[in-house]
Protein backbone atom coordinates (compact mmCIF):
# COMPACT_ATOMS: atom_id res chain seq x y z
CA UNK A 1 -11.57 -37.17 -29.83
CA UNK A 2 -13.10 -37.52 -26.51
CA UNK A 3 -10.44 -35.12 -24.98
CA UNK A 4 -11.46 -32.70 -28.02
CA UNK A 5 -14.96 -32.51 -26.42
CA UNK A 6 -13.95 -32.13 -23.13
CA UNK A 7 -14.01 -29.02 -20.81
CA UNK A 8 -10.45 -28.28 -20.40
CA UNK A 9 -9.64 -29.71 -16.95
CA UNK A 10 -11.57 -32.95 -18.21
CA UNK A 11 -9.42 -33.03 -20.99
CA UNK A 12 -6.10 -33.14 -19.33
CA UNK A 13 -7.13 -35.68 -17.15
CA UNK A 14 -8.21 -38.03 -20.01
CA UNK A 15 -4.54 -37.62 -21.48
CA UNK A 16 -2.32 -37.38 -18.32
CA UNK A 17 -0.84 -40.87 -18.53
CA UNK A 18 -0.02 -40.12 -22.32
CA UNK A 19 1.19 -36.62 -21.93
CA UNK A 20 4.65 -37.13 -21.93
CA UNK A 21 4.79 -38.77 -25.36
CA UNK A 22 2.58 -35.70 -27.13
CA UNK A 23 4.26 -33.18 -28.62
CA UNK A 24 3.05 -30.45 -26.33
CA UNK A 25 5.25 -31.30 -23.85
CA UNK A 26 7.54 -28.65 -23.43
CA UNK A 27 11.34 -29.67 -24.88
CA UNK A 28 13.82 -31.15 -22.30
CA UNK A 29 16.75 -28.68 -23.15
CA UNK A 30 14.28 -25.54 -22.60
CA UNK A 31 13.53 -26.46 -19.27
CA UNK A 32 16.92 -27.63 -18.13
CA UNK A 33 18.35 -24.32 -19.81
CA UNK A 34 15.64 -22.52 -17.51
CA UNK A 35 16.63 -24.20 -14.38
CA UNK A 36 20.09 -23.20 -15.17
CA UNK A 37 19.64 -19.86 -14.97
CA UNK A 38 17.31 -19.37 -12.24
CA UNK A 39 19.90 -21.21 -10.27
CA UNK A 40 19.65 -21.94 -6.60
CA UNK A 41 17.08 -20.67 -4.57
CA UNK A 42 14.60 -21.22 -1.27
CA UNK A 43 11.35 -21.43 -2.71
CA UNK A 44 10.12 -22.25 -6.20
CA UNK A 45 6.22 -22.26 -7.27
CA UNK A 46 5.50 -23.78 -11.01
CA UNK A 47 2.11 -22.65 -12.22
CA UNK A 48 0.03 -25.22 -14.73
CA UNK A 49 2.83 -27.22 -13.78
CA UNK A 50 1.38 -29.90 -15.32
CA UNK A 51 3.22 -33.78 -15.27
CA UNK A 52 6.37 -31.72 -13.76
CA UNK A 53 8.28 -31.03 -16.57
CA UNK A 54 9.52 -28.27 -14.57
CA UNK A 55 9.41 -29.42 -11.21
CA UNK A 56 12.13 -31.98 -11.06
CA UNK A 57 15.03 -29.30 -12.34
CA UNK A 58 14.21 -27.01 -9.89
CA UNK A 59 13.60 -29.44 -6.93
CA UNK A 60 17.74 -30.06 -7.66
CA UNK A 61 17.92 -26.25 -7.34
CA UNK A 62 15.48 -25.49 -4.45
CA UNK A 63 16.78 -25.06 -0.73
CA UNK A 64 13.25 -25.43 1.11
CA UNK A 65 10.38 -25.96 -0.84
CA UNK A 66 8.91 -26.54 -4.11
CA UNK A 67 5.36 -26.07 -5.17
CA UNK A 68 3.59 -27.37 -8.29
CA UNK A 69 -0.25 -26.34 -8.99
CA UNK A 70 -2.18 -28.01 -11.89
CA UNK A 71 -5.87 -27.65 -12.41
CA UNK A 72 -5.88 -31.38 -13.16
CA UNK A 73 -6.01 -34.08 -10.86
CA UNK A 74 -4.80 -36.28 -13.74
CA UNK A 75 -1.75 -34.16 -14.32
CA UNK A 76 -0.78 -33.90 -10.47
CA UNK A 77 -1.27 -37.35 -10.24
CA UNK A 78 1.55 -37.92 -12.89
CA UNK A 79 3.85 -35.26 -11.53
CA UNK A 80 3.49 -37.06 -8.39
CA UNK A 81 4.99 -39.99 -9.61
CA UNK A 82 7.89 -38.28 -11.82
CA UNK A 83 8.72 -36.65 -8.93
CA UNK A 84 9.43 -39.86 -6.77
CA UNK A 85 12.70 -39.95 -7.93
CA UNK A 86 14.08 -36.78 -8.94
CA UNK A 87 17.16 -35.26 -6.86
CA UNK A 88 17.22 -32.77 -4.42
CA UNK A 89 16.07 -32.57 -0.97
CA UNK A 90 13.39 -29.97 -1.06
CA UNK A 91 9.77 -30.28 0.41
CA UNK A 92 7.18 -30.95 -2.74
CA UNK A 93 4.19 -29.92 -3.02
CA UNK A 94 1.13 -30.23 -5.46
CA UNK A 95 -1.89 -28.17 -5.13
CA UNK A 96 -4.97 -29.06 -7.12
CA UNK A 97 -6.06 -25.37 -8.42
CA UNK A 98 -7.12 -22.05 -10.35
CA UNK A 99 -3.88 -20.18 -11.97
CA UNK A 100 -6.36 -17.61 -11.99
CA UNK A 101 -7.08 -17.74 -7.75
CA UNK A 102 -4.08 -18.81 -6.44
CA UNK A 103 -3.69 -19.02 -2.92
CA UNK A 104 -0.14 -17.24 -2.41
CA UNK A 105 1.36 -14.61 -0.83
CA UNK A 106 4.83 -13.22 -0.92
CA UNK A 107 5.97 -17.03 -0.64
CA UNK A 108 8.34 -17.48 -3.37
CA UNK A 109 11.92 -16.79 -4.85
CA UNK A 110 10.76 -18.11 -8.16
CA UNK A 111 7.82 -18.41 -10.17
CA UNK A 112 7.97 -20.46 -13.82
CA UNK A 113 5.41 -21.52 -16.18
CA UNK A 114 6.13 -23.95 -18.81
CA UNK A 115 4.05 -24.49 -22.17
CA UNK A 116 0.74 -22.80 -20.13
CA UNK A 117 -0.03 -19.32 -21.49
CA UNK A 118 -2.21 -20.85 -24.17
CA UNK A 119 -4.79 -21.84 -21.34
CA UNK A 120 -4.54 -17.99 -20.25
CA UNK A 121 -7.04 -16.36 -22.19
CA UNK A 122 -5.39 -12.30 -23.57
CA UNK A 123 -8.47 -10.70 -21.19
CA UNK A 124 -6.95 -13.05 -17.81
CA UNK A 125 -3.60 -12.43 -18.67
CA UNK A 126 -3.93 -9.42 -16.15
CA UNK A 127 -5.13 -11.02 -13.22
CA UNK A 128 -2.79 -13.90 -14.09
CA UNK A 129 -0.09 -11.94 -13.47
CA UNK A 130 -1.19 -10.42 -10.56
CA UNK A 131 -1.51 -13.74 -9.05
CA UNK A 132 2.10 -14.04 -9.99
CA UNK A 133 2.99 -10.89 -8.67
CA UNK A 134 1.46 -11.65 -5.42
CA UNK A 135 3.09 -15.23 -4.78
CA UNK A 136 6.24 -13.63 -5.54
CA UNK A 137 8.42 -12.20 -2.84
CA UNK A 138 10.21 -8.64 -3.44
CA UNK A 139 12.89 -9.00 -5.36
CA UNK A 140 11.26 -12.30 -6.52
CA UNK A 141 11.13 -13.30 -10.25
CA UNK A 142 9.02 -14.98 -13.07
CA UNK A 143 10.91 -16.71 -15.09
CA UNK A 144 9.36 -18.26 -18.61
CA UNK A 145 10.46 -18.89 -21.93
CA UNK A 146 8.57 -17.52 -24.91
CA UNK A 147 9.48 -16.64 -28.84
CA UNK A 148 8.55 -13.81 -31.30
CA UNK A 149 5.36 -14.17 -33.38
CA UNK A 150 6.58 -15.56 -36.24
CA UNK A 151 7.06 -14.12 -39.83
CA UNK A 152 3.63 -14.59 -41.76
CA UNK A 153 5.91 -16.28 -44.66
CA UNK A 154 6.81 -19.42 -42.40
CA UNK A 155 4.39 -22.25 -42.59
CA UNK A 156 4.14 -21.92 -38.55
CA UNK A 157 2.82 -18.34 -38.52
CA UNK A 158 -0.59 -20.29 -40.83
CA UNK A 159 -0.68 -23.20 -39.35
CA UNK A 160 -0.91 -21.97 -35.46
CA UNK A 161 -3.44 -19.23 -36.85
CA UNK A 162 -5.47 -21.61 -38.50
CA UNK A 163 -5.45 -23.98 -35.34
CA UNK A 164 -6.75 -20.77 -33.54
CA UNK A 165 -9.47 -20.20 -35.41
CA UNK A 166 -10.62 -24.46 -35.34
CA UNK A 167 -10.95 -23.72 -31.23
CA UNK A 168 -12.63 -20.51 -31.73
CA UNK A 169 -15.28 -22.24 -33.61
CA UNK A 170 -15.24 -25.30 -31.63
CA UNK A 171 -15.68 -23.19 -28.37
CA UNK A 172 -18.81 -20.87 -29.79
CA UNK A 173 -20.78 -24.42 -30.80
CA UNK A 174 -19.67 -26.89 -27.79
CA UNK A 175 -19.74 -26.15 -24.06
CA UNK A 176 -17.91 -26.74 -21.87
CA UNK A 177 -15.07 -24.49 -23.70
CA UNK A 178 -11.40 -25.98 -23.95
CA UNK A 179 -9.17 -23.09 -23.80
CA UNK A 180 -5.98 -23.55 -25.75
CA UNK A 181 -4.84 -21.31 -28.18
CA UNK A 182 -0.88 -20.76 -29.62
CA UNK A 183 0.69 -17.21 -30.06
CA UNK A 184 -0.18 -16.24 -26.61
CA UNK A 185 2.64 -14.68 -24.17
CA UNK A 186 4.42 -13.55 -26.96
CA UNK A 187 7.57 -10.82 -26.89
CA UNK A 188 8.27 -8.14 -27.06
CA UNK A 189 3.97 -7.65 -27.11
CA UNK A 190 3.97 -9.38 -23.37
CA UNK A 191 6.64 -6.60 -22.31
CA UNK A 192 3.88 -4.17 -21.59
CA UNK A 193 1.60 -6.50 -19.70
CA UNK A 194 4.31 -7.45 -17.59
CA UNK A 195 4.98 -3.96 -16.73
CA UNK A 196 1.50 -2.92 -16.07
CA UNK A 197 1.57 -5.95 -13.41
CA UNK A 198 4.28 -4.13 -11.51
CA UNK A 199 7.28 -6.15 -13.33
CA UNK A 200 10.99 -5.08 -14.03
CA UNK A 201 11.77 -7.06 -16.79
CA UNK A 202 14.83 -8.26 -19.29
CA UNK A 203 14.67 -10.74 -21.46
CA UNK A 204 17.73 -12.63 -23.02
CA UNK A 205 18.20 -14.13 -26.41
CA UNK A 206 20.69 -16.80 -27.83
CA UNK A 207 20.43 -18.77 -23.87
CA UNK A 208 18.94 -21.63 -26.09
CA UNK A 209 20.29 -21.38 -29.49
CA UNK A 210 23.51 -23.92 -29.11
CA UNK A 211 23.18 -27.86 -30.27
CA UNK A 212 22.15 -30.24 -27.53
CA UNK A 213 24.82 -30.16 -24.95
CA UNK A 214 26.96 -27.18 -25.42
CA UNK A 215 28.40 -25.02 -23.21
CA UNK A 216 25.92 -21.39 -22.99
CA UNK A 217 28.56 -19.35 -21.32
CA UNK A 218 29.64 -18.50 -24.53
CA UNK A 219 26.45 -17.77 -26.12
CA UNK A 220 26.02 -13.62 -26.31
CA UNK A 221 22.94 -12.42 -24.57
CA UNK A 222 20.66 -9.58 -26.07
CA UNK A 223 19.18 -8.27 -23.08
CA UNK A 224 16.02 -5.75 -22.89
CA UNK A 225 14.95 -4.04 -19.92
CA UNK A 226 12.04 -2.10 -18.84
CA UNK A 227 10.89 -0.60 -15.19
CA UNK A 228 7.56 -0.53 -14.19
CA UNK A 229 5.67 3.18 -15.12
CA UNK A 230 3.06 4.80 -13.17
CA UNK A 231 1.85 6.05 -16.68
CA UNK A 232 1.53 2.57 -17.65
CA UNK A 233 -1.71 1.51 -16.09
CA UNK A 234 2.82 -20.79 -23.45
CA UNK A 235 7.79 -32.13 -26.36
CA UNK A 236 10.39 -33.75 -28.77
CA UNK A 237 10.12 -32.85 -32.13
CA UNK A 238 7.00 -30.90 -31.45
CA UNK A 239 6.32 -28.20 -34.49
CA UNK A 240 7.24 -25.07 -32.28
CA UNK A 241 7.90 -21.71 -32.40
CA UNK A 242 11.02 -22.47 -30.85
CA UNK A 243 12.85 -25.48 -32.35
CA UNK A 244 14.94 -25.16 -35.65
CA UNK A 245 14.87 -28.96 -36.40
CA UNK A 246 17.76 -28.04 -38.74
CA UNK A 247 19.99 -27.18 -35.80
CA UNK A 248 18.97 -29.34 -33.37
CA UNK A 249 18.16 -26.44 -31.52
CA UNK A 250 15.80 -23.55 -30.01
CA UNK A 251 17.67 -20.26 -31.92
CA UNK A 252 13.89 -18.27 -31.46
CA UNK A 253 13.53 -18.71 -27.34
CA UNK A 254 13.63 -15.94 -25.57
CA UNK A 255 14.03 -16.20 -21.66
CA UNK A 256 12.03 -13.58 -19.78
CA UNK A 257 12.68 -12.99 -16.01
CA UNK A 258 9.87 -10.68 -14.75
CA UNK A 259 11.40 -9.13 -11.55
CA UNK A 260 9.13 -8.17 -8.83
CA UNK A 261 11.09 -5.03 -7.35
CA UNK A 262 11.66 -4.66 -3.32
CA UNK A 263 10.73 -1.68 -2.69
């Protein structure tokens, strides 16, 4: 309740020790599967990287360094201590900060985000990106998972509408505002934003849709891919858009690598 009536940072501070064990953690097997297939690299930068969910998969993958910013001290403070033991040799790093003013420029191989776009409001999402976009260098990529908004005959479609509307109305009465909001970041509708940022981008279906523990390399990809135009100015057994409890699986992620191009 208290966390409820909190400003957002305030919030994730109150639940940082407990984070882990809610089910807005983001699911294990995505973010391995992620890691996979961003593969090795020099320098990795996880935005809203929370407890590190992220950061320990891609420390085993990083050459040099690897960067984690969090708007809570709470969270950083827990990622801090995950990351005390997880492999690799790279440099870690956690910046206390704004995903909105971040302080990088043409620093990193990889950028990822992990269960964050519902903090991004839709009218950020722009400078968000451009954030991105900057940190990024050419030829540098932003790699996420995301889903399609779900069919309005599925129970998830009502219930992550209806949890949208309960902030909206919590946010107009109480101050400070805690931002958080589902079917955010969503494809193909992000495609364009992406674009508009200065993006290449392809996204790839099936990556995730294989039981705990299979091998992917035989999983067909759907791949989309779009250039940037000069005419074109978001744990365990967590309800998700992405699980299919049923298969023990994620059949509805879609991986998204937002390419920013060299030249």
């Amino acid at each position: 309740m208290q966390q409820a009536l909190s400003s957002t940072e305030r919030g994730y501070d109150l639940v940082a020790t407990k984070f882990d064990r809610t089910p807005f953690r983001t699911p294990e097997p995505i973010v391995l599967e992620m890691a996979k297939q961003i593969g090795e690299v020099d320098d990795a930068l996880d935005v809203c990287c929370g407890t590190g969910a992220a950061l320990g998969p891609l420390r085993a993958r990083a050459r040099k360094r690897v960067v984690g910013l969090d708007f809570s001290r709470g969270m950083l403070d827990e990622a801090e201590r995950r990351l005390a033991t997880a492999p690799g040799t790279a440099k870690v790093e956690l910046v206390l900060g704004d995903a909105l003013a971040m302080p990088f420029q043409d620093e990193f191989d990889v950028v990822t985000s992990v269960g964050a776009f519902g903090h991004i409001l839709r009218e950020d999402e722009d400078r968000f990106l451009a954030g991105i976009f900057r940190a990024l260098r050419p030829g540098g990529s932003f790699v996420f998972v995301t889903s399609e908004v779900p069919a309005a005959t599925t129970p998830w479609f009502w219930m992550a509408h209806g949890f949208n509307a309960v902030m909206r109305v919590r946010n107009a009465l109480l101050k400070p505002p805690f931002i958080m909001y589902y079917l955010t970041f969503m494809w193909p509708e992000i495609r364009a934003t992406l674009v508009r940022a200065g993006f290449e981008v392809t996204a790839e279906r099936d990556l995730f849709a294989k039981p705990p523990g299979a091998d992917s390399s035989s999983q067909a990809a759907e791949s989309f891919r779009t250039r940037p135009s000069s005419a074109t100015p978001a744990v365990r057994r967590a309800p998700s858009l992405l699980r299919n409890e049923e298969l023990g699986a994620y059949p509805r992620a879609i991986l998204v690598r937002a390419r920013k191009p060299r030249a």
